[in-house]
C-alpha atoms as a PDB file:
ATOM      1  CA  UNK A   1      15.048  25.558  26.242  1.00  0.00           C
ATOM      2  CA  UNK A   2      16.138  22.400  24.453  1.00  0.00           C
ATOM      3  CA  UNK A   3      14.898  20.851  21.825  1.00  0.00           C
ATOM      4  CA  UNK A   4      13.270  17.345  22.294  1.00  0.00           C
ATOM      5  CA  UNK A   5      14.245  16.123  18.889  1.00  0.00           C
ATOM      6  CA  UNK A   6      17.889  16.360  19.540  1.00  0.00           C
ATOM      7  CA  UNK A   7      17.495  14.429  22.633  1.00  0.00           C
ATOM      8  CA  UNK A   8      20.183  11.647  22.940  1.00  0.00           C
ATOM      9  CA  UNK A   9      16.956   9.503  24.172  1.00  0.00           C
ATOM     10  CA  UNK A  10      15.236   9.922  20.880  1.00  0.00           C
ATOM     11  CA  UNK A  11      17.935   9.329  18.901  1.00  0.00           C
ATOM     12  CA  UNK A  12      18.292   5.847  20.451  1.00  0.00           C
ATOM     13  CA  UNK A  13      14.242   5.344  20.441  1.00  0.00           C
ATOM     14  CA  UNK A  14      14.247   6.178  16.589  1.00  0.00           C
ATOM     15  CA  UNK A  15      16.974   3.109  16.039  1.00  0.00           C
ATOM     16  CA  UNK A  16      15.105   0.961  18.222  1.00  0.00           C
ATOM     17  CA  UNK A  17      12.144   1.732  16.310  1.00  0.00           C
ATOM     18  CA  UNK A  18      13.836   1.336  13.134  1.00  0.00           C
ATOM     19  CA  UNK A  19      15.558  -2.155  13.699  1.00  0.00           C
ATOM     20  CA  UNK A  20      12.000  -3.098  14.778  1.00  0.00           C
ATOM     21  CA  UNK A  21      10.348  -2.360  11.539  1.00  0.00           C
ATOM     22  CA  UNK A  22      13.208  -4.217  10.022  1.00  0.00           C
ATOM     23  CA  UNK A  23      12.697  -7.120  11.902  1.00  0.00           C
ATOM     24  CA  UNK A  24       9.273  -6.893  11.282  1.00  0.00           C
ATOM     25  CA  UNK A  25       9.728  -6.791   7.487  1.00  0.00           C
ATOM     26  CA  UNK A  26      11.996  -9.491   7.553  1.00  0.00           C
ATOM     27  CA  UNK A  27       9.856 -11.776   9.843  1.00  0.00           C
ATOM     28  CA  UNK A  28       6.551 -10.987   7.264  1.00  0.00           C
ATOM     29  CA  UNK A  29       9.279 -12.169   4.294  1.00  0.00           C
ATOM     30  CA  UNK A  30       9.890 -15.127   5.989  1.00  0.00           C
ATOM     31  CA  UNK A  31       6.358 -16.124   6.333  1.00  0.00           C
ATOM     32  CA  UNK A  32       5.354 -15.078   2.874  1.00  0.00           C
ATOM     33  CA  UNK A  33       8.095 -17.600   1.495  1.00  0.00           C
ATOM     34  CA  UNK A  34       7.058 -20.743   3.353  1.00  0.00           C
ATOM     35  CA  UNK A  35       3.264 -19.719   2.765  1.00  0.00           C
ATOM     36  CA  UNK A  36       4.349 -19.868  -0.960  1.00  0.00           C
ATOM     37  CA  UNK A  37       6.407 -22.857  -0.350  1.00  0.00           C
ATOM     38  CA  UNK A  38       3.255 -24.973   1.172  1.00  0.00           C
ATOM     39  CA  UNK A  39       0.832 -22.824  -1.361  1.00  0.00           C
ATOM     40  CA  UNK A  40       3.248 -25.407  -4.174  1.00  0.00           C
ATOM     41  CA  UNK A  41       3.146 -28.210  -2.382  1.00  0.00           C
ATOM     42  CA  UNK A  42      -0.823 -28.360  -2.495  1.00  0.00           C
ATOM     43  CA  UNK A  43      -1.108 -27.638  -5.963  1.00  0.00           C
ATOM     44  CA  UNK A  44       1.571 -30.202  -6.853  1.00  0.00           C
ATOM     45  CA  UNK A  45      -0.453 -32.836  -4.654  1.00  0.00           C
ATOM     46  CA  UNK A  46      -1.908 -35.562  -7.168  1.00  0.00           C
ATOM     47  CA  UNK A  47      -6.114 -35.344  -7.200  1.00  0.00           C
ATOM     48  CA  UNK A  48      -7.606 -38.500  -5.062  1.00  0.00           C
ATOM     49  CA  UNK A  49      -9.100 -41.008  -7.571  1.00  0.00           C
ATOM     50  CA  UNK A  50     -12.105 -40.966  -5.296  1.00  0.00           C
ATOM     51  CA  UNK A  51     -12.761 -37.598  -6.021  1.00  0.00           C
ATOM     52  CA  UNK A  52     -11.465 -38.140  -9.796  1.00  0.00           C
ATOM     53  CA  UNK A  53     -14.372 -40.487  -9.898  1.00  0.00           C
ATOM     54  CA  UNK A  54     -16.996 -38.151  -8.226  1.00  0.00           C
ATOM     55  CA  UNK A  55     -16.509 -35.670 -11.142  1.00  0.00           C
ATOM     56  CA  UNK A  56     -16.738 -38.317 -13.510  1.00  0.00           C
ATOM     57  CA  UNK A  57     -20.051 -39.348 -11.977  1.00  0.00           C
ATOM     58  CA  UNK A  58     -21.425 -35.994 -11.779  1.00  0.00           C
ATOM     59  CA  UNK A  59     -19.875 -35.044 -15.805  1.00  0.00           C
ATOM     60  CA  UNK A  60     -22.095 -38.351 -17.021  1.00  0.00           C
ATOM     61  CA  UNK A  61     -25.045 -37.142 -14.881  1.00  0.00           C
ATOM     62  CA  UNK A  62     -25.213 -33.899 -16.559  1.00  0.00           C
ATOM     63  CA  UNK A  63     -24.613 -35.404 -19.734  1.00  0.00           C
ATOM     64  CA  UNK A  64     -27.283 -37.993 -19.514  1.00  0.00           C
ATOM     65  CA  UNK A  65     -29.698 -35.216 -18.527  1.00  0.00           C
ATOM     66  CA  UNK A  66     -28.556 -32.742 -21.198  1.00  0.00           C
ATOM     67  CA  UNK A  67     -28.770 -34.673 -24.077  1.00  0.00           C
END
């Protein structure tokens, strides 16, 4: 009786496997660094001056109110 985990077909299925998972870990790497990449570019976008002005509107509101 042989044994299955000496198997030349295993052997090969185990590297297959194993280049897979490295694939795999390099394709999530490459996502994570252009999530991060667009994650920057929002936070470095400039606030609208519409919205600036809402929250201006809305501070002198509660301020009016408060006081």
């Amino acid at each position: 009786m042989t044994n299955s985990s000496e198997s030349p077909h295993r052997k090969v299925d185990e590297k297959a496997g194993t280049a897979g998972l490295e694939e795999a870990r390099l394709r999530q790497q490459a996502i994570g660094v252009k999530l991060r990449h667009m994650f920057d570019e929002v936070v470095n976008e400039p606030v609208p001056d519409e919205f600036l002005d809402i929250l201006k509107r809305a501070d002198n509101r509660s301020n009016e109110g408060g006081a």
